[in-house]
Structures are given as structure tokens and as C-alpha cells.
Protein backbone atom coordinates (compact mmCIF):
# COMPACT_ATOMS: atom_id res chain seq x y z
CA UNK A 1 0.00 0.00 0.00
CA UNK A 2 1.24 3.26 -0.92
CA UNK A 3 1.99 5.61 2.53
CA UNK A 4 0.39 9.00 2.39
CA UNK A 5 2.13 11.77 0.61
CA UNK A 6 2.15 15.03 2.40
CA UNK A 7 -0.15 17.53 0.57
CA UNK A 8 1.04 21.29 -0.17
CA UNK A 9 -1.39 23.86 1.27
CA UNK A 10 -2.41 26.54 -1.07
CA UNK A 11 -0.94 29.50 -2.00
CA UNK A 12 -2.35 32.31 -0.97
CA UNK A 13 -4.34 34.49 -3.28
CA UNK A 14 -3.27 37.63 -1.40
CA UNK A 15 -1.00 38.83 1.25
CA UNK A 16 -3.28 40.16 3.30
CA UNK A 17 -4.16 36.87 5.17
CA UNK A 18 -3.36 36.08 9.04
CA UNK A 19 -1.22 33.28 7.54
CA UNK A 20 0.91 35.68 5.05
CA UNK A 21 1.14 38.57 7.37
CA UNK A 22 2.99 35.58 9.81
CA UNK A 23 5.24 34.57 6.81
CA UNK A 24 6.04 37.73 6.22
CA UNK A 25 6.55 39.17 9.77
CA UNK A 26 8.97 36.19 10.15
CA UNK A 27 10.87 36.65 7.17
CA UNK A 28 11.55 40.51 8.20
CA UNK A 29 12.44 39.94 11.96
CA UNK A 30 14.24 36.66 11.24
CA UNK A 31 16.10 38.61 8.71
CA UNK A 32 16.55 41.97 10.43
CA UNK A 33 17.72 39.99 13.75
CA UNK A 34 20.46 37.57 11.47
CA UNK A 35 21.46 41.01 9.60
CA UNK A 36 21.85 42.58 13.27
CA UNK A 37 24.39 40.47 14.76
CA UNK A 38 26.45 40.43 10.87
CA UNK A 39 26.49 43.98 10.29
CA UNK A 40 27.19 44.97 13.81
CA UNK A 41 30.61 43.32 13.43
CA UNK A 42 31.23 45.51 10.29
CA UNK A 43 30.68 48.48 12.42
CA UNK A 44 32.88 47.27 15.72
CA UNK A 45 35.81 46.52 13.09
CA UNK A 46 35.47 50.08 11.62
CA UNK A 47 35.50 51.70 15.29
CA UNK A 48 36.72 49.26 17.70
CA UNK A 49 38.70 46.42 16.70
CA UNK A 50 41.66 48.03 15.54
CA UNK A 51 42.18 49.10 18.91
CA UNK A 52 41.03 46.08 20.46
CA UNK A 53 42.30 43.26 19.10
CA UNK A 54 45.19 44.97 16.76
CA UNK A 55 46.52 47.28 19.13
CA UNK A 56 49.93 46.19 18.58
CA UNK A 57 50.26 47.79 14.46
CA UNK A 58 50.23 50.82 13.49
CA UNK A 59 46.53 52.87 13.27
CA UNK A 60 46.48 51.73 9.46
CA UNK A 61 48.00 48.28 9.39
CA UNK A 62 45.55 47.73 12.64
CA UNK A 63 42.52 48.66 10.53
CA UNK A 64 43.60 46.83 7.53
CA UNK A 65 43.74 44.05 9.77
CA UNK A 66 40.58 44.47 11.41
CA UNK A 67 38.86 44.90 7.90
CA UNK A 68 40.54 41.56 6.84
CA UNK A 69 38.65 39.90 9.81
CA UNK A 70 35.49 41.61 8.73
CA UNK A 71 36.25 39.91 5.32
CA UNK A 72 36.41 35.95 6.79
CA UNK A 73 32.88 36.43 7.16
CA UNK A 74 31.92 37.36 3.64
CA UNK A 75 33.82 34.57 2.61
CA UNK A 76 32.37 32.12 4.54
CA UNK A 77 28.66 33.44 3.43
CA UNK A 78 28.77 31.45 0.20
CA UNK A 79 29.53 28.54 2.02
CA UNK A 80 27.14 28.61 4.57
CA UNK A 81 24.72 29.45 1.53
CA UNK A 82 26.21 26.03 -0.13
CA UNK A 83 25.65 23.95 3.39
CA UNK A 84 22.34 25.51 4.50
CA UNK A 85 20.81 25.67 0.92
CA UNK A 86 22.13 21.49 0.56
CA UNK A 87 19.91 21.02 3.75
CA UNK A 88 17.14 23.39 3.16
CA UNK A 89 16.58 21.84 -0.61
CA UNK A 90 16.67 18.32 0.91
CA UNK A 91 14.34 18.59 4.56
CA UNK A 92 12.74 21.76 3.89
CA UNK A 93 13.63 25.69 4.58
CA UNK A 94 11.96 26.30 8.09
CA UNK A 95 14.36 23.39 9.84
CA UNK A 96 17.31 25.05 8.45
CA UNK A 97 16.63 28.60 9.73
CA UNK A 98 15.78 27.90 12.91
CA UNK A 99 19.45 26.10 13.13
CA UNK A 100 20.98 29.20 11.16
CA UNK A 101 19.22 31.39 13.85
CA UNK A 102 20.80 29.49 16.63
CA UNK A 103 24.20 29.38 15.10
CA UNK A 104 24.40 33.36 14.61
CA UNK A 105 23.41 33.91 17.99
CA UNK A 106 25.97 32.05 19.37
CA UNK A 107 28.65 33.68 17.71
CA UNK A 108 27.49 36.83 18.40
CA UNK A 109 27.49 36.37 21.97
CA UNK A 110 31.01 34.79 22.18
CA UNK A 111 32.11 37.40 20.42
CA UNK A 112 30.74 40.01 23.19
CA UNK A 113 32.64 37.82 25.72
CA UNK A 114 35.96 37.65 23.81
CA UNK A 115 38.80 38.76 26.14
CA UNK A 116 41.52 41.51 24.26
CA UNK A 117 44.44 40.74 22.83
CA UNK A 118 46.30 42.48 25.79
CA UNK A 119 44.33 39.68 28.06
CA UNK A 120 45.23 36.63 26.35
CA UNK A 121 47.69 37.34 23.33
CA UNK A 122 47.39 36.02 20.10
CA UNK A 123 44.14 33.92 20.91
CA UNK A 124 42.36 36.76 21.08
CA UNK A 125 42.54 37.63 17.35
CA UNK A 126 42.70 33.98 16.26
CA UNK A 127 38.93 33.47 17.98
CA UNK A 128 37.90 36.75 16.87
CA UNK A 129 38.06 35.35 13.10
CA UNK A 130 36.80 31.82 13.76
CA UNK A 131 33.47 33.42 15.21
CA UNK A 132 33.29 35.47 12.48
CA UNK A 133 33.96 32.42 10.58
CA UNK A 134 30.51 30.91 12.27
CA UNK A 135 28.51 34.16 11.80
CA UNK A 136 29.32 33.93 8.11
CA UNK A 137 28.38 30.71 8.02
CA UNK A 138 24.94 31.04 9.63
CA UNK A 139 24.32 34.41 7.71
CA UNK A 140 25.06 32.33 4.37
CA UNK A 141 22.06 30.06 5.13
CA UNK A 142 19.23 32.33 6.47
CA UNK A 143 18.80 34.77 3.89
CA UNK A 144 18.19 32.15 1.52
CA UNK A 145 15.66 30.72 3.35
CA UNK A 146 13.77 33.98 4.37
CA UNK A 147 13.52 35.04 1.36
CA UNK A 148 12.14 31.43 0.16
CA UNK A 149 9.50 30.64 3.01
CA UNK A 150 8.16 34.79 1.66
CA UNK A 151 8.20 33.82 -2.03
CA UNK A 152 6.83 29.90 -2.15
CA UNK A 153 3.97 31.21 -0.24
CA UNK A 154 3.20 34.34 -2.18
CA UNK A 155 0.37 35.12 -5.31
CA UNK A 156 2.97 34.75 -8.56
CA UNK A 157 1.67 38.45 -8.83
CA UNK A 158 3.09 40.01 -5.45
CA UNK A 159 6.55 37.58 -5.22
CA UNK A 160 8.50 40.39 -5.92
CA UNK A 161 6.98 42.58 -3.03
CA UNK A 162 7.23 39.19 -0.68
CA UNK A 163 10.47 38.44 -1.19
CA UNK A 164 11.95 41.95 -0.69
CA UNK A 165 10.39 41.38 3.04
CA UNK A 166 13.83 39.20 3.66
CA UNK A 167 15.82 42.50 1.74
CA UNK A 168 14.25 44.78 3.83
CA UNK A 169 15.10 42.88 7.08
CA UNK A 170 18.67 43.68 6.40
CA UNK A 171 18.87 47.21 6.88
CA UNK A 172 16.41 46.48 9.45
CA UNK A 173 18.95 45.02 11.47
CA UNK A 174 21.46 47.23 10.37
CA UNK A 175 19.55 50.22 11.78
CA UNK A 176 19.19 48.60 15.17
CA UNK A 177 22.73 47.54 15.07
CA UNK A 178 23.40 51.32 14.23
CA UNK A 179 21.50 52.72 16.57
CA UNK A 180 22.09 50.75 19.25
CA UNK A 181 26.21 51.31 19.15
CA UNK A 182 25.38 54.59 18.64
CA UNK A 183 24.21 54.69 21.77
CA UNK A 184 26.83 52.49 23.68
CA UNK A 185 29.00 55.17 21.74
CA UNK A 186 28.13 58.21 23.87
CA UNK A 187 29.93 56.61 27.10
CA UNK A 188 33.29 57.62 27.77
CA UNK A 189 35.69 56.60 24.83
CA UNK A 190 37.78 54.31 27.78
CA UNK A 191 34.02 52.90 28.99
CA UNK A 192 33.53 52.04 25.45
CA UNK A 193 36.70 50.48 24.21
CA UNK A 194 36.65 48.53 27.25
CA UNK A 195 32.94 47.20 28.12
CA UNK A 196 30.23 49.42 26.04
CA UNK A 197 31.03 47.98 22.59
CA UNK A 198 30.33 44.28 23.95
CA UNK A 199 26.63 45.40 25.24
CA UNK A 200 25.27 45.56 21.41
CA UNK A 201 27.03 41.69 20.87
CA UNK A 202 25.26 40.56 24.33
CA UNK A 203 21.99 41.77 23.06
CA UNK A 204 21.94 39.53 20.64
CA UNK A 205 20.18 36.54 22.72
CA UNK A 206 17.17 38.54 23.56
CA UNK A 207 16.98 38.94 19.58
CA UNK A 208 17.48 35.48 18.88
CA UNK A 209 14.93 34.43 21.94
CA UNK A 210 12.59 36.69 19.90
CA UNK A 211 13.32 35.51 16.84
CA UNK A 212 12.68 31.63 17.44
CA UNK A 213 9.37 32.01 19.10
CA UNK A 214 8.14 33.66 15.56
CA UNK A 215 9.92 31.27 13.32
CA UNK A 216 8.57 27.99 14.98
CA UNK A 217 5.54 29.60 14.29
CA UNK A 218 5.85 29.19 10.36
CA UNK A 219 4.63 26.45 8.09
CA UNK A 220 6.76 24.86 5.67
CA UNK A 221 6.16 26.26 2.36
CA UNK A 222 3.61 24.58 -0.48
CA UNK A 223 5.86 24.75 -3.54
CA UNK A 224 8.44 22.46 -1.46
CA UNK A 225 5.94 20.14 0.07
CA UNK A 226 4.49 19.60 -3.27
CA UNK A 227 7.70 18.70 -4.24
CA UNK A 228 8.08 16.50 -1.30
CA UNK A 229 5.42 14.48 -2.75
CA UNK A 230 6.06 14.36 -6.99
CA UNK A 231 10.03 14.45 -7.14
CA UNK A 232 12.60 12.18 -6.54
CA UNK A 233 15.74 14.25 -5.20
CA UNK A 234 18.76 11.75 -6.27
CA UNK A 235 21.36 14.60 -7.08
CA UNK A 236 22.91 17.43 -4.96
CA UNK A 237 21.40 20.54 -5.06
CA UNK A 238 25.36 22.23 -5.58
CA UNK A 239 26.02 19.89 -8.22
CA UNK A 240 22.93 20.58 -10.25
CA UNK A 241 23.53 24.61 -9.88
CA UNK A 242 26.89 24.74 -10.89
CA UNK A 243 26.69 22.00 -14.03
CA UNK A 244 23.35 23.03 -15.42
CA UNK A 245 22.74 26.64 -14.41
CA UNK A 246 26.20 27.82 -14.43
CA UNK A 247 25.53 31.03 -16.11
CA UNK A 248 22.27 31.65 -14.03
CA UNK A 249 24.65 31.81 -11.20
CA UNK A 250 27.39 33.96 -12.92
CA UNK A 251 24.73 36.38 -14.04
CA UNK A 252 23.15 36.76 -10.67
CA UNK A 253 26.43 37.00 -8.73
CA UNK A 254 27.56 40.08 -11.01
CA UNK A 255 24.28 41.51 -11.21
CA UNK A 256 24.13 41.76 -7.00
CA UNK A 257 28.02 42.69 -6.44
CA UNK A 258 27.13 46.24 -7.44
CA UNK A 259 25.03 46.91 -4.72
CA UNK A 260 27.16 45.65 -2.57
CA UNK A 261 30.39 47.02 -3.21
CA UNK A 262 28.27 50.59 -2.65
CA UNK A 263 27.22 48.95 0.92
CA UNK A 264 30.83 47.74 1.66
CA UNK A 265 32.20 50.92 0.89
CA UNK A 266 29.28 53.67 2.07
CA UNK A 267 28.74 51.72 4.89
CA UNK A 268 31.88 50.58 6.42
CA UNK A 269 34.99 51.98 4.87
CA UNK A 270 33.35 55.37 4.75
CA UNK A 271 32.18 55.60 7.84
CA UNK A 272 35.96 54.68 9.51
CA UNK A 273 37.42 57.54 6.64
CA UNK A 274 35.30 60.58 8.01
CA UNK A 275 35.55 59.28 11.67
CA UNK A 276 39.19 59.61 10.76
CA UNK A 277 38.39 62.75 9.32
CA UNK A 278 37.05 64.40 12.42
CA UNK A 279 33.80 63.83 12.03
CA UNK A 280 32.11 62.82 15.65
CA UNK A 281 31.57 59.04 15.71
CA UNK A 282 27.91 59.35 17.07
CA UNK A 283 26.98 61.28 14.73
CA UNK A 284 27.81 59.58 11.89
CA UNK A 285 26.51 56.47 13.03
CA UNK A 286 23.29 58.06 13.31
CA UNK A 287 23.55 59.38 9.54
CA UNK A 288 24.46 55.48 9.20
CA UNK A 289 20.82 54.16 11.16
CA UNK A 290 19.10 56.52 8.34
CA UNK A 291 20.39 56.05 5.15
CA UNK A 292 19.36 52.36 6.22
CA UNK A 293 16.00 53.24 6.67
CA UNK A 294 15.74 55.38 3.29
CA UNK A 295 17.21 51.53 1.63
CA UNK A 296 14.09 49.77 3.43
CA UNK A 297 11.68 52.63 1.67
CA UNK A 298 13.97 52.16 -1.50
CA UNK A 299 13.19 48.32 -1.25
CA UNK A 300 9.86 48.44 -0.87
CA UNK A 301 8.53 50.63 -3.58
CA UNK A 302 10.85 48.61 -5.99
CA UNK A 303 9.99 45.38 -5.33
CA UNK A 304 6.34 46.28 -6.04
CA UNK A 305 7.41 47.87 -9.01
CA UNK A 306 9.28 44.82 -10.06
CA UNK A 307 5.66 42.78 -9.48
CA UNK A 308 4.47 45.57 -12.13
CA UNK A 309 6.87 46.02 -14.71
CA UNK A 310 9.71 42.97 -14.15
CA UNK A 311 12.68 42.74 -12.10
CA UNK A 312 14.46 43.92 -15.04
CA UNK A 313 13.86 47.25 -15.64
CA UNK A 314 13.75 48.20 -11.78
CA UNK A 315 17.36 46.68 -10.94
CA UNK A 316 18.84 48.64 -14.17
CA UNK A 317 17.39 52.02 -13.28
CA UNK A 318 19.19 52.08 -9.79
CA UNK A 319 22.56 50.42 -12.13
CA UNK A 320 22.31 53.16 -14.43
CA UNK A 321 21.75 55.66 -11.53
CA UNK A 322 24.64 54.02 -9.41
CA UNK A 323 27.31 54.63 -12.57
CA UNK A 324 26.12 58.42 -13.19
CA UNK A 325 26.59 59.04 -9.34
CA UNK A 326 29.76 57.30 -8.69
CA UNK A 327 32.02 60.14 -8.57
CA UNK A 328 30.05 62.89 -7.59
CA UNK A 329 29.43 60.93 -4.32
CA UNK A 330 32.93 60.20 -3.58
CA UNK A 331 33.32 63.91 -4.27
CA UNK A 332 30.62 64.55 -1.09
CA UNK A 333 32.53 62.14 0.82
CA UNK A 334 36.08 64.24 0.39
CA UNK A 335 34.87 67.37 1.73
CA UNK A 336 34.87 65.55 4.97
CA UNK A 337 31.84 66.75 6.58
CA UNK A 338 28.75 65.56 7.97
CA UNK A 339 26.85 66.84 5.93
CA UNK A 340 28.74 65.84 2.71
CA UNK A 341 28.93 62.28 3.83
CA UNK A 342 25.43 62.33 4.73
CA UNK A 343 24.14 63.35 1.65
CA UNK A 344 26.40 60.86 -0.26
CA UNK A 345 25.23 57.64 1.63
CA UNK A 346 21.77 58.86 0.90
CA UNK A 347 22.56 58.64 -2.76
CA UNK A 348 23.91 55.17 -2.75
CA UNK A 349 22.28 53.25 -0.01
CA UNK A 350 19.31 54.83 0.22
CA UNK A 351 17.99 55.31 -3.00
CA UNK A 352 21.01 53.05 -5.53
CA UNK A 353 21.66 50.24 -3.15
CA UNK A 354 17.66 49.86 -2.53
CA UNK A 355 16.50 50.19 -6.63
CA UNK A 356 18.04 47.37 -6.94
CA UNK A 357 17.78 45.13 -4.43
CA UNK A 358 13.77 45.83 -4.16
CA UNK A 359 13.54 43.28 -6.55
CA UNK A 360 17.08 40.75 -6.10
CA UNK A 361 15.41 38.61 -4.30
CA UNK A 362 12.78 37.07 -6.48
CA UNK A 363 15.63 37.70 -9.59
CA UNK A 364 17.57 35.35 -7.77
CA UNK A 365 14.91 32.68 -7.39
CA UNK A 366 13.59 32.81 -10.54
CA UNK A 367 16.68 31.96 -12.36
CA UNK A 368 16.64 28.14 -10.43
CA UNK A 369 13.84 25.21 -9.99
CA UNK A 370 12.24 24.44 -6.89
CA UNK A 371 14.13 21.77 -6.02
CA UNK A 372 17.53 23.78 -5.85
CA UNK A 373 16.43 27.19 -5.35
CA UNK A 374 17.40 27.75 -2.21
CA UNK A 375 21.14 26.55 -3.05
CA UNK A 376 21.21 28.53 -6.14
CA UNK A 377 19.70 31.59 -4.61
CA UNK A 378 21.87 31.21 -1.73
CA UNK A 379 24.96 30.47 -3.26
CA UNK A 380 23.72 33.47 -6.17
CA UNK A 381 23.23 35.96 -2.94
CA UNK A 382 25.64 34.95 -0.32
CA UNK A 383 29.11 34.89 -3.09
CA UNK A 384 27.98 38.64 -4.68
CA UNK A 385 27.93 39.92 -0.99
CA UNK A 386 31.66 38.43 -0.25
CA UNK A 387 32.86 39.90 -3.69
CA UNK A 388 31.01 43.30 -3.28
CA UNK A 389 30.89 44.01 0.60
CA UNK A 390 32.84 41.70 1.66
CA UNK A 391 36.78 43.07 0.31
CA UNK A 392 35.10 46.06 -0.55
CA UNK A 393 36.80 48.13 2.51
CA UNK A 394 40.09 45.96 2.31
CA UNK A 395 40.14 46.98 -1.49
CA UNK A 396 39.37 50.70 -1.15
CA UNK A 397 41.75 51.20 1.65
CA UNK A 398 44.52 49.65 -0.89
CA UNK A 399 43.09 51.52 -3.79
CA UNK A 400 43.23 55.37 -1.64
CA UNK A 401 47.41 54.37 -0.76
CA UNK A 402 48.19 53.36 -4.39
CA UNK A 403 45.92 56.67 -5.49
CA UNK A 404 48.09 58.41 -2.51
CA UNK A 405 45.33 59.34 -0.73
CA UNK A 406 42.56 60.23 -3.50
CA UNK A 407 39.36 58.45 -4.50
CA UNK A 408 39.52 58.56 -8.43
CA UNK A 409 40.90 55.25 -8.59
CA UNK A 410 37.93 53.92 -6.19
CA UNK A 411 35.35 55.54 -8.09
CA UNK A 412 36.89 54.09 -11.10
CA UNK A 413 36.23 50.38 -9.81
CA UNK A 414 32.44 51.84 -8.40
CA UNK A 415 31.45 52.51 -12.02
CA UNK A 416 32.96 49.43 -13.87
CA UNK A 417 30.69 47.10 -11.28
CA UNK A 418 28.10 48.85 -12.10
CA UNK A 419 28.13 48.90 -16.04
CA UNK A 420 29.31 44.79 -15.87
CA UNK A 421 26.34 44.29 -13.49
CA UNK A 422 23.90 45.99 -15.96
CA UNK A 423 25.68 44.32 -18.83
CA UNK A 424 24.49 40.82 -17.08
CA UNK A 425 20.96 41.90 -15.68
CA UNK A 426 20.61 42.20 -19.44
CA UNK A 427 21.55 38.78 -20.20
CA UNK A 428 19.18 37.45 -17.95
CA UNK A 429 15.38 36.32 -18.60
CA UNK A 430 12.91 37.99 -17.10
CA UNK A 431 11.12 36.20 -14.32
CA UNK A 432 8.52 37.92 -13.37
CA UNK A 433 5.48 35.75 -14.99
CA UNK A 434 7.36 32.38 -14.52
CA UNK A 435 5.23 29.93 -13.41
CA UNK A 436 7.51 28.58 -10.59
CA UNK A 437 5.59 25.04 -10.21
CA UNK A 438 5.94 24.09 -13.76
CA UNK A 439 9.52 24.29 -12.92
CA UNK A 440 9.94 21.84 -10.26
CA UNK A 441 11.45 18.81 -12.88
């Protein structure tokens, strides 16, 4: 006798039903809360780690060094999007980010409870990159997920606008992360360098608490349960991505690096270069906190533009936009003023960096089938952020000594990711109308 097949629940018709609003809640806070813990590193190695960890270097070097740190991470994204995605293709996407939840947090707190190098030495540093080496690894896995759990249970006609709920949960978290160092940042600079900067990392198990209770909430999503019970999975997800949709994944990855090499370098070299400038650190942090919130307005008027006229279109305006404004930005950034760099991150996170990643998230996860989307997509997502954010700072720091001291050599690299990411948005097809269950086999 043949055993039962589990049967796929329905996809909603609209989003504006108890059970979407759930989905949806939990792929923002899940997402914001992940994005938290991840981006606050980015921050502590721009203001804190230099003189932490790499005391014992010269002010440069020691930032260089602290940057490089911030980089392990980004590599290990992909990964984790490789791992997670392998998992979350096989058993389903809730199971995995409830254990990419857990990992995060746990790294985040260590991290928050790591004694200096002047404590223990060398160790210190050494653990300081293997838990970034875990936070990576558990970032690299939830995205994909968020965004999928949004998506699989969205109308085809409002994907777009679901999936941008996981998008807009990153600068979500980066706000709070922003905001809540800013705070920590108002001590006394000796009360911060030695306990306030660890408060934000501690924090992160009250998040995380939070975070679980809404997750375990969430159903598993149709489109894989219906594949649960119609396809036989005998090959690994990786495999399949990188020997049949190869250029899918080549496309995607240089389409997304140009908004992320804007976020790598608006958001964390920049913000260490006018600190360094004289610019007051609590300040700018707070200029920080809302150019992040202009990106989560930027997301969500383009991802329902993307459900209206394709992902397309949207993604190049903000490409085409990013190019035009490359160097008048970095221009805003030399005058080394508030309001200059204010202005400038307004320009490219707010408005650039959100155009076109309103829509990323469903242009990633249309270009794979069901029954590796959440590898591809992960793997599409996680390796654009390590070659756009994540060497981003490491790269512009070289780029400003070799261009002994000025910025036309970085804006130079801004604008040629942002014509070869338009160049392969172009190559793409559109996805918008795809009919994502007739591409389960």
C-alpha cells in the first residue's frame, strides 16, 4: 500500500491573510535579527577592533587588519549558503533557519565575551576570526531561506513585493545595530573600548529568543511540500547549480556585487574615513541608522514595481543611476563633513543600493527550480555579498594608498561594477510571470 504523501497547502491568493502577514513578519524579523548580529561586526571593526584586538600595528595596518577579519565572514557566506541551501533543498527551509538562527546567535554572543588581545595574546585575534567564521556561516544560510518561506507562499503576482520582506530585514537590522552602538557610543571613549562595545554583541540573545518564538511559528512552504510528494531528489542541489545553471549563477552573482560594493564601501569603509576625518563618531553612526531606513523605503517601492513592470527594468534604473553618481558621491565624501557624507550615503544606499535590491530577491529565485532554489539563490546571494561588501573596505583602503590618498581610482572600480552588473541583468530572462511550479522537474 502506498503511505500518504504530504499535501502542499495553497498559495495564498493575497497577502493580506493572518497566515501571510505571519510569513512575512517572520521573514523581516528573522532577517533583520540575522542582519543585526552580521552587520554589527562591520561596524565594531570600523570603530573598535583596531584598537582592540590589533593594538599592537600601526593605526592603518591595525585597521587593515581588522577589515581583513570583517572579510572571513563574507567569505564564509557562500559557504554557509552552499551547506544551508544542501539542507534546506533536501528537509525543507523552516528546519534550516531555525538552526541558522541558533548558530548566529551564538557567535554573536562569544564574540561580546571575547577577552583583548592584551588579556590573552594572540588567541584573542585567532577566535575573533573563527566566530566570524561561524557568523558567516549562519548568515550564508538564512537569507536564503527567508527570502524562500516569503516567495513559495506568495500570489505569482506580489513575489516580488514578498520576497523583498527578507531584503528589507537587512537594513532592518542594520539600523538597530546602528543605533544601538550609537548609543553604547556616547559613554566615555575608555568605557567604550573597554565594556560598552560588547553590550550591542550581548543583546543579541534577547533577539534570537525573539526571533525563534516567531519562526517555529511558520509552516513549511507549499511549492516544497508539493515537491516533497512528486520528485525524486537523487542529485545534490550544488552539483545541479553549478553544471546546469552555471551562467544563471554567474549572471546573478555580477548583477548583486554592485550593490554591494556601494554597501561595503558607504557603509563601512566610509564611515571609519570621516571618523578619521574628524567627524564625531555618534553622529555619523546616526547618519548610518538613516540612510538604512531610506534603503528599506527604497526596497519596498521597488519590489512592487518589479511585481508591475519585471525585475528587469527596476534593478537597471538604480545600475544606471549608481554609474552616473559614482564620482560625484565620492566627491561629497572628500569634503569631509557631515553633511557631505550624509548626503552621499543617501545617494547610494538609500535610493542606488535599494532600486536594486527591491527586486534581487525574487531575480535570484527565478533563475533556479524548486528543487535547488534555495542553493542557487543562496549560493547566487551569499558569493555577490563576499565579492562586493565583503573586500570592498580591504580593497578601497589599498586603492586610496596606491591613489596616494585620493578616491579617483575607487570611483573608477564603483562605475565598472556597475556597467558589468547591468551588462548581465541584461543577459538574464525575465522572471517575473514564470510559473515557478511548472519548474519543479
Amino acid at each position: 500500500m502506498t503511505p500518504p504523501q504530504p499535501q502542499a497547502s495553497s498559495i495564498s491568493e493575497s497577502l493580506n491573510t493572518k497566515q501571510m502577514r505571519r510569513i512575512l513578519a517572520s521573514s523581516f524579523i528573522g532577517s533583520a535579527i540575522e542582519f543585526y548580529d552580521f552587520i554589527l561586526y562591520a561596524m565594531a571593526a570600523s570603530i573598535v577592533f583596531n584598537q582592540v584586538f590589533f593594538a599592537n600595528v600601526s593605526p592603518a595596518v591595525g585597521l587593515f587588519m581588522s577589515f581583513g577579519t570583517l572579510a572571513v565572514g563574507y567569505v564564509a557566506r557562500p559557504l554557509g549558503g552552499a551547506i544551508f541551501g544542501h539542507f534546506g533543498d533536501r528537509i525543507g527551509r523552516k528546519t534550516v533557519l531555525i538552526v541558522s538562527m541558533t548558530l548566529m546567535g551564538a557567535g554573536t554572543t562569544l564574540i561580546g565575551l571575547l577577552p583583548t588581545t592584551a588579556q590573552i595574546g594572540m588567541a584573542a585575534p585567532i577566535l575573533l576570526v573563527l566566530l566570524r567564521l561561524v557568523q558567516g556561516l549562519a548568515v550564508g544560510g538564512e537569507w536564503g531561506g527567508a527570502m524562500l518561506v516569503a516567495l513559495e507562499h506568495a500570489p505569482a503576482k506580489r513575489r516580488g513585493f514578498a520576497a523583498s520582506f527578507a531584503n528589507m530585514g537587512g537594513p532592518a537590522g542594520a539600523v538597530l545595530a546602528t543605533l544601538t552602538v550609537s548609543a553604547f557610543s556616547t559613554l566615555p571613549e575608555e568605557a567604550f573600548m573597554s565594556w560598552g562595545w560588547r553590550i550591542p554583541f550581548l543583546l543579541s540573545l534577547v533577539l534570537i529568543a525573539v526571533g525563534l518564538v516567531i519562526r517555529l511559528k511558520v509552516a513549511e512552504t507549499p511549492l516544497f511540500l508539493e515537491l516533497e510528494a512528486t520528485a525524486e531528489k537523487k542529485k545534490i542541489p550544488f552539483v545541479e547549480v553549478v553544471t546546469k545553471y552555471p551562467k544563471n549563477l554567474v549572471l546573478g552573482v555580477l548583477a548583486g556585487m554592485s550593490s554591494y560594493t556601494v554597501q561595503g564601501l558607504m557603509t563601512v569603509w566610509a564611515v571609519s574615513y570621516i571618523i578619521e576625518a574628524g567627524v564625531d563618531t555618534t553622529s555619523v553612526l546616526n547618519i548610518k541608522a538613516v540612510g538604512a531606513t531610506l534603503t528599506i523605503v527604497a526596497i519596498w517601492f521597488a519590489a512592487r514595481l518589479s511585481d508591475k513592470y519585471g525585475r528587469k527594468p527596476v534593478m537597471l534604473a538604480g545600475m544606471i543611476a549608481g554609474a552616473v553618481l559614482a564620482y560625484p558621491i565620492l566627491w561629497l565624501l572628500q569634503t569631509d563633513t557631515l553633511w557631505g557624507f550624509a548626503i552621499g550615503l543617501f545617494l547610494a544606499n538609500g535610493i542606488i543600493q535599494g532600486v536594486i535590491f527591491g527586486p534581487f530577491g525574487a531575480f535570484v529565485a527565478e533563475l533556479f527550480p524548486t528543487r535547488m532554489r534555495y542553493t542557487g539563490a543562496s549560493l547566487t546571494y551569499q558569493s555577490s555579498s563576499t565579492l562586493g561588501a565583503g573586500f570592498t573596505p580591504m580593497i578601497v583602503s589599498g586603492l586610496v594608498i596606491v591613489a596616494g590618498g585620493e578616491l579617483w581610482l575607487v570611483g573608477l572600480v564603483w562605475l565598472l561594477s556597475f556597467v558589468v552588473a547591468a551588462v548581465c541583468v541584461l543577459a538574464t530572462k525575465e522572471g517575473k510571470n514564470m510559473d515557478l511550479s511548472s519548474e519543479m522537474k
